[in-house]
N, C-alpha and C. Protein backbone atom coordinates (compact mmCIF):
# COMPACT_ATOMS: atom_id res chain seq x y z
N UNK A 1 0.84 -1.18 0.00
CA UNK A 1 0.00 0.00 0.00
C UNK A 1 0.89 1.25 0.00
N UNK A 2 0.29 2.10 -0.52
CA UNK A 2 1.00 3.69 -0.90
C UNK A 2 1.41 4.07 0.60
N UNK A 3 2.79 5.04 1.08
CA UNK A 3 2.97 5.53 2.15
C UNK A 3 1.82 6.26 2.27
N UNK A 4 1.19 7.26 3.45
CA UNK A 4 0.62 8.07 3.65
C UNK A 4 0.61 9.32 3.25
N UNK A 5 1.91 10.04 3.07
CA UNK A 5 2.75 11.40 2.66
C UNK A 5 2.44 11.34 1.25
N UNK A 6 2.48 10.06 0.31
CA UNK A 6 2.16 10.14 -0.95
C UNK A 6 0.36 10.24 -1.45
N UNK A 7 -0.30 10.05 -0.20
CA UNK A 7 -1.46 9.79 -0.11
C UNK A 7 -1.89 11.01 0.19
N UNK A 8 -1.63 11.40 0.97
CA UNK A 8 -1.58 13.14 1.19
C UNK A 8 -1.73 13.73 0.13
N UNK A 9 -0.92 13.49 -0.57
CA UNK A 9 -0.12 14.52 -1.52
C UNK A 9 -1.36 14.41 -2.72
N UNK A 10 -1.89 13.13 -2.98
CA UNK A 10 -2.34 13.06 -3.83
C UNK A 10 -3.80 13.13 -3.95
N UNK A 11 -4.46 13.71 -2.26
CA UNK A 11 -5.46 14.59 -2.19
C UNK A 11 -5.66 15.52 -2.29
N UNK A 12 -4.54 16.08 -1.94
CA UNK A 12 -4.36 17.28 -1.93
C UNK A 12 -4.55 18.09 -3.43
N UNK A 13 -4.19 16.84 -4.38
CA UNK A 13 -4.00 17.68 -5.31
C UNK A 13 -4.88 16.95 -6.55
N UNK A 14 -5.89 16.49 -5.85
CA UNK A 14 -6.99 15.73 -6.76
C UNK A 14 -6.35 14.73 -7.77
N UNK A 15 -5.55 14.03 -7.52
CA UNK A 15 -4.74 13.31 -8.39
C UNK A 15 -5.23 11.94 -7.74
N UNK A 16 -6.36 11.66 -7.92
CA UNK A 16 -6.77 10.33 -7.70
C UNK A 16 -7.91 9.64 -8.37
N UNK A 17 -8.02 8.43 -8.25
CA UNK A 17 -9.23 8.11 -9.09
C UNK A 17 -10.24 7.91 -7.32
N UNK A 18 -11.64 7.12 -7.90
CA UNK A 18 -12.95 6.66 -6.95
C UNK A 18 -12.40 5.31 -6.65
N UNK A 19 -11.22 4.49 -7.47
CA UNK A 19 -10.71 3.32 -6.80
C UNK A 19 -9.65 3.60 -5.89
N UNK A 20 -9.22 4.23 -5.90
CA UNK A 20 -8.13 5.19 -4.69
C UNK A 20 -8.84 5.10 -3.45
N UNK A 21 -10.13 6.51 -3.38
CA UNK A 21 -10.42 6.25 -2.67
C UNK A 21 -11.11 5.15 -1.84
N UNK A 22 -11.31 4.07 -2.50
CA UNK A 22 -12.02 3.27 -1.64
C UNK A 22 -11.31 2.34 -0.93
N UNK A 23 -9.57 2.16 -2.10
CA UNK A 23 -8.62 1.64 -1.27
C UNK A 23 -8.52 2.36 -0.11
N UNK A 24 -8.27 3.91 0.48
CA UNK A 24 -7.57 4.32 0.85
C UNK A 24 -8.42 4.59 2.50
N UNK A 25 -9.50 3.97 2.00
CA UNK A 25 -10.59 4.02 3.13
C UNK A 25 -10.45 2.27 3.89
N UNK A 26 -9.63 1.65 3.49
CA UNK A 26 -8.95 0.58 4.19
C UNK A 26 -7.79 1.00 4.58
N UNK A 27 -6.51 2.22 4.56
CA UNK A 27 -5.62 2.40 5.55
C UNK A 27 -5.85 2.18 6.46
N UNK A 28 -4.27 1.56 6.95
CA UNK A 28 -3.95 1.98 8.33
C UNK A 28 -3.62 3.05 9.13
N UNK A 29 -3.60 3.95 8.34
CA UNK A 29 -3.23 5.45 8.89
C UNK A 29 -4.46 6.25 9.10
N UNK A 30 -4.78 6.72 10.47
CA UNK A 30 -5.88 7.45 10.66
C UNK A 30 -6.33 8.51 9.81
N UNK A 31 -4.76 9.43 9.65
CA UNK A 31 -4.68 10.89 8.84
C UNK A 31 -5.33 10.20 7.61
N UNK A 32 -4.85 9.54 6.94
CA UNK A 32 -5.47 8.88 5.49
C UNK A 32 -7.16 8.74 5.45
N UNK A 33 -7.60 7.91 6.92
CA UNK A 33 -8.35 7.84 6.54
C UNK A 33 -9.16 8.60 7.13
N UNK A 34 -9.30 9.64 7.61
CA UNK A 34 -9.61 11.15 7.94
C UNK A 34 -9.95 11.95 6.43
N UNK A 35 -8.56 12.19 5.81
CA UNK A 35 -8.35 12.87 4.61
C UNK A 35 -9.13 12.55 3.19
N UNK A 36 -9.36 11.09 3.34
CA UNK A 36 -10.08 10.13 2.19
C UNK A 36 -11.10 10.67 2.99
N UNK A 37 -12.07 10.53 3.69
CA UNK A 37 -13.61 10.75 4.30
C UNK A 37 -13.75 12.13 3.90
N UNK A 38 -12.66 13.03 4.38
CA UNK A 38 -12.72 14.59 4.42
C UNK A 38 -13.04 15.14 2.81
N UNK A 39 -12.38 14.37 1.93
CA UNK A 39 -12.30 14.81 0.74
C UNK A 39 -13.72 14.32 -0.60
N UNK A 40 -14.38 12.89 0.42
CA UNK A 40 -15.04 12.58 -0.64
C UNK A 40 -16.41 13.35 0.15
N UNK A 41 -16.19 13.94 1.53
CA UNK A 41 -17.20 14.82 2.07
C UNK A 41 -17.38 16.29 0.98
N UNK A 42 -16.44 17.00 1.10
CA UNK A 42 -15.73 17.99 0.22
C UNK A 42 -16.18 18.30 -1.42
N UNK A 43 -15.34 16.88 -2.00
CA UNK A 43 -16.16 16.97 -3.35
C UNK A 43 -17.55 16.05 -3.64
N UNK A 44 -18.18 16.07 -2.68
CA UNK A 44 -19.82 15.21 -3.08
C UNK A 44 -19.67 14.33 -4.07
N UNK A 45 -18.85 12.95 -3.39
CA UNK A 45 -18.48 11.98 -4.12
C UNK A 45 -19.17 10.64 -3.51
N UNK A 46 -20.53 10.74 -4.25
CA UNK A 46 -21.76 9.81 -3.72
C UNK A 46 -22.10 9.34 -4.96
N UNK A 47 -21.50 9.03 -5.71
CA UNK A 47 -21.91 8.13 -7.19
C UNK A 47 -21.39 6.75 -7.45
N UNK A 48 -20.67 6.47 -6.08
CA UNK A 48 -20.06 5.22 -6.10
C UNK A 48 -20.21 4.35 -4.82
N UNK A 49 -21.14 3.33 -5.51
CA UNK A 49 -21.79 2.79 -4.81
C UNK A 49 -20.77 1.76 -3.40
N UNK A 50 -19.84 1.43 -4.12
CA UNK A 50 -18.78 0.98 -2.84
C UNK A 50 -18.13 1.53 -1.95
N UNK A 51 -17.84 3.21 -2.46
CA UNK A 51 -17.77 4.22 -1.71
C UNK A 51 -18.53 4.23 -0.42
N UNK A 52 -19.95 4.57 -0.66
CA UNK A 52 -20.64 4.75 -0.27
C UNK A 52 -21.22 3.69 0.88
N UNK A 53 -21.38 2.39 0.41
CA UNK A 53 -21.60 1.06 0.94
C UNK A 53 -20.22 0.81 2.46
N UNK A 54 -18.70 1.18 1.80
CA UNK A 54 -17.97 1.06 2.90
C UNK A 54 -17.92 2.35 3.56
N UNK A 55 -17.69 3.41 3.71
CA UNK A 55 -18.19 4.71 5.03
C UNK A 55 -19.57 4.30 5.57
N UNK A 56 -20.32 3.69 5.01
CA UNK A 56 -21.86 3.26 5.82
C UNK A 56 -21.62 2.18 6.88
N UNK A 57 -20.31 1.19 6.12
CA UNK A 57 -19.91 0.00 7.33
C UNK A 57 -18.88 0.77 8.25
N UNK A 58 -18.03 1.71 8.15
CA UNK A 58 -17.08 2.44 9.04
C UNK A 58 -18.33 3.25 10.17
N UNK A 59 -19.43 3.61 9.56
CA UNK A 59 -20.29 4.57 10.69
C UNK A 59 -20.97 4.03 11.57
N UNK A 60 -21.43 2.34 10.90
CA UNK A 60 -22.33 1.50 11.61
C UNK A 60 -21.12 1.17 12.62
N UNK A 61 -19.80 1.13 12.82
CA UNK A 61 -19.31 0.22 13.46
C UNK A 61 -18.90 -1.28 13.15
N UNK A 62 -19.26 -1.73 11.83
CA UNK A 62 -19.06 -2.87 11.28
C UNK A 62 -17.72 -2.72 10.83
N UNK A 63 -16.95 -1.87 10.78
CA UNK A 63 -15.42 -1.88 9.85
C UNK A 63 -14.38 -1.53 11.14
N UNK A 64 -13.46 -2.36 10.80
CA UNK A 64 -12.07 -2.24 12.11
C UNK A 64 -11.51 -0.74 12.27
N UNK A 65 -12.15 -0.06 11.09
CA UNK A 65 -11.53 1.68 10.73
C UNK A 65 -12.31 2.48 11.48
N UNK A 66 -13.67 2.06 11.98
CA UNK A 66 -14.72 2.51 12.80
C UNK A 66 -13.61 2.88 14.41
N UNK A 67 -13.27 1.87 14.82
CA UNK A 67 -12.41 1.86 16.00
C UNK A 67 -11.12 3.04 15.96
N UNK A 68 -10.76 3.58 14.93
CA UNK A 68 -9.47 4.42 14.74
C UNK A 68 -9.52 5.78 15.16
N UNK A 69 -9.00 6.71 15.20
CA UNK A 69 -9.01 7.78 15.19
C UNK A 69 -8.20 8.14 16.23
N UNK A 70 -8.72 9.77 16.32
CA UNK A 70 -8.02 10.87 17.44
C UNK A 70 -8.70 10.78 18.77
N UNK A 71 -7.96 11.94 19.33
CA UNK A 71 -8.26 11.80 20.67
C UNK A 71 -9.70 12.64 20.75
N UNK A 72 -10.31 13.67 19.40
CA UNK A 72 -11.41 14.33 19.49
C UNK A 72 -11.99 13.25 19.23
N UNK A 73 -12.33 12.71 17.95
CA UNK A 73 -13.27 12.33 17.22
C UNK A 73 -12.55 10.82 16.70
N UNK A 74 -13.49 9.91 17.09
CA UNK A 74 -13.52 8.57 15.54
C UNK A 74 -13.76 8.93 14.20
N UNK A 75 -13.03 7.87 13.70
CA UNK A 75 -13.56 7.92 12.30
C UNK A 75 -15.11 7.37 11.97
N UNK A 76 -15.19 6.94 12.96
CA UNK A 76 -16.68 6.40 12.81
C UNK A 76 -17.47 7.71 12.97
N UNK A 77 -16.79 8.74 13.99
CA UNK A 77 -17.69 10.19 13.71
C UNK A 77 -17.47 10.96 12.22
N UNK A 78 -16.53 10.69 11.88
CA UNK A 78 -16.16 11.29 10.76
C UNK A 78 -17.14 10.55 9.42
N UNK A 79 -17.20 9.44 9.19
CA UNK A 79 -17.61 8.88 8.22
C UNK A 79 -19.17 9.12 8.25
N UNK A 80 -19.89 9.48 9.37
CA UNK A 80 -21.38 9.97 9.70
C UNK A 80 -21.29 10.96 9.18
N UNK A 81 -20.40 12.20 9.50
CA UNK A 81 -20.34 13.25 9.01
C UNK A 81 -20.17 13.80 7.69
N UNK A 82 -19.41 12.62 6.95
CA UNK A 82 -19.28 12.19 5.79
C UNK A 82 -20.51 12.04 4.86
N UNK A 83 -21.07 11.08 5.36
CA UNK A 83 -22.76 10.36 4.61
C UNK A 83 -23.30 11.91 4.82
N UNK A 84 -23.13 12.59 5.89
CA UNK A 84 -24.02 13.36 6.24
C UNK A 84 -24.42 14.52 5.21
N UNK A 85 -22.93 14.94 5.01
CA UNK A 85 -22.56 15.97 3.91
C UNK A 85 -22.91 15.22 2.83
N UNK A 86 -23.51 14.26 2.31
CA UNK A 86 -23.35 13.91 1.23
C UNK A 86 -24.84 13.64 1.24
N UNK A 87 -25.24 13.89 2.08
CA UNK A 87 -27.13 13.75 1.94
C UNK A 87 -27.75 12.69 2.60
N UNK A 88 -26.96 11.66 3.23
CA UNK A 88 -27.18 10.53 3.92
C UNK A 88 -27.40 10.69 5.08
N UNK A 89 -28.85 11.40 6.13
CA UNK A 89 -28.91 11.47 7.50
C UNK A 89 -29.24 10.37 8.31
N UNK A 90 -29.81 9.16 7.53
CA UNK A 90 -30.34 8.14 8.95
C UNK A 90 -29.13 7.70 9.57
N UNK A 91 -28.36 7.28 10.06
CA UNK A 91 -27.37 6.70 10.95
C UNK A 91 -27.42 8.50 11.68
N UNK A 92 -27.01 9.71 10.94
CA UNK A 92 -26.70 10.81 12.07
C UNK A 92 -28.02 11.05 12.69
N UNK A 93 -29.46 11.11 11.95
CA UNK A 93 -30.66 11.30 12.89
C UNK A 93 -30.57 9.83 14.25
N UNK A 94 -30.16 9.03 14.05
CA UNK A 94 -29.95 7.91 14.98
C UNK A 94 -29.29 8.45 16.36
N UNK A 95 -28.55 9.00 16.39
CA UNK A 95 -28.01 9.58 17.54
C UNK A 95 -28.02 10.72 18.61
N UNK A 96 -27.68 10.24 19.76
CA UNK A 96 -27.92 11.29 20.36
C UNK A 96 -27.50 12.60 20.52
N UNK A 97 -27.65 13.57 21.55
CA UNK A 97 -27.19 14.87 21.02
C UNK A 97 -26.00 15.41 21.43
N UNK A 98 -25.03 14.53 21.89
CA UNK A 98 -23.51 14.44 22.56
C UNK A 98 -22.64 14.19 21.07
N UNK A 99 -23.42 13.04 19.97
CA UNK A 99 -22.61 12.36 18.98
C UNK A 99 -23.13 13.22 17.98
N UNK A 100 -24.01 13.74 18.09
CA UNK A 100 -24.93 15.09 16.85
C UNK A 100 -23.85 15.95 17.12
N UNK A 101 -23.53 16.65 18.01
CA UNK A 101 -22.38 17.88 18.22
C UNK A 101 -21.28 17.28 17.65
N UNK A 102 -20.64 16.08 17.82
CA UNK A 102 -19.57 15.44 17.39
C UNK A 102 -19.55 15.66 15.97
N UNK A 103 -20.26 15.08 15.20
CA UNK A 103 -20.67 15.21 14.05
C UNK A 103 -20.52 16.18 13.38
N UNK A 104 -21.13 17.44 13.75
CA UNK A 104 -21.39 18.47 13.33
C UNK A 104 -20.26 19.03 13.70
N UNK A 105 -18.96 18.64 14.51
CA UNK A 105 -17.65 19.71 14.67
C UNK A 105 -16.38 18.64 13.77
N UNK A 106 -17.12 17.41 13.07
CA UNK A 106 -15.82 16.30 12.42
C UNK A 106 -15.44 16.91 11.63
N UNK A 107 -15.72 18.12 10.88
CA UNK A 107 -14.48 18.29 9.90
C UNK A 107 -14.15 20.25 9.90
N UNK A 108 -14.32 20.48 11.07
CA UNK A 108 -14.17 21.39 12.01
C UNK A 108 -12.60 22.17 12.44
C-alpha cells in the first residue's frame, strides 16, 4: 500500500481516481483515513456505490476503521459526518445529542 505522505499529496492535489479512494478508506493510517472521508465529504463523491456502501460499514461500526481515530473524534464520527454531507442522514438522525455535536464539529 501507498505511504501516507504520498497519499496526502495526492489529495491534496486531486490526483486520484474513486478506486483510490475506496482503497484508501482501508488504511492503516488514521490521517489517510480522515483525509479520504474529508475529501469525498468535500467533493460530493456519492456516485459510487462501494464508496458509499464502505463509510456506511465504518459509521455503523461494522469496519475495524470505525475503532481508529483521534483523541477528538472517531472515524466512525467522521464517516457519519461524511454520509451526512453527502445527503445521507439516517445513521446521524440515529443519535444522540452528545454524537450530533460530534458530528457536526468532524471536519471542524
Amino acid at each position: 500500500m501507498e505511504r501516507w505522505y504520498k497519499i496526502d499529496k495526492k489529495l491534496k492535489n486531486k490526483n486520484y481516481s474513486k478506486k483510490d479512494l475506496l482503497s484508501y478508506l482501508s488504511h492503516s493510517n488514521d490521517a489517510v483515513l480522515y483525509n479520504t472521508l474529508h475529501e469525498i465529504a468535500k467533493e460530493k463523491i456519492c456516485d459510487d456505490k462501494d464508496i458509499i456502501e464502505k463509510i456506511t460499514k465504518i459509521a455503523l461500526g461494522e469496519d475495524p476503521a470505525s475503532q481508529k481515530g483521534f483523541i477528538v473524534t472517531s472515524i466512525r464520527i467522521v464517516a457519519i459526518a461524511t454520509l451526512k454531507e453527502l445527503g445521507i442522514t439516517n445513521i446521524f438522525e440515529s443519535l444522540d445529542e452528545n454524537e450530533k455535536n460530534a458530528v457536526k464539529g468532524a471536519f471542524s
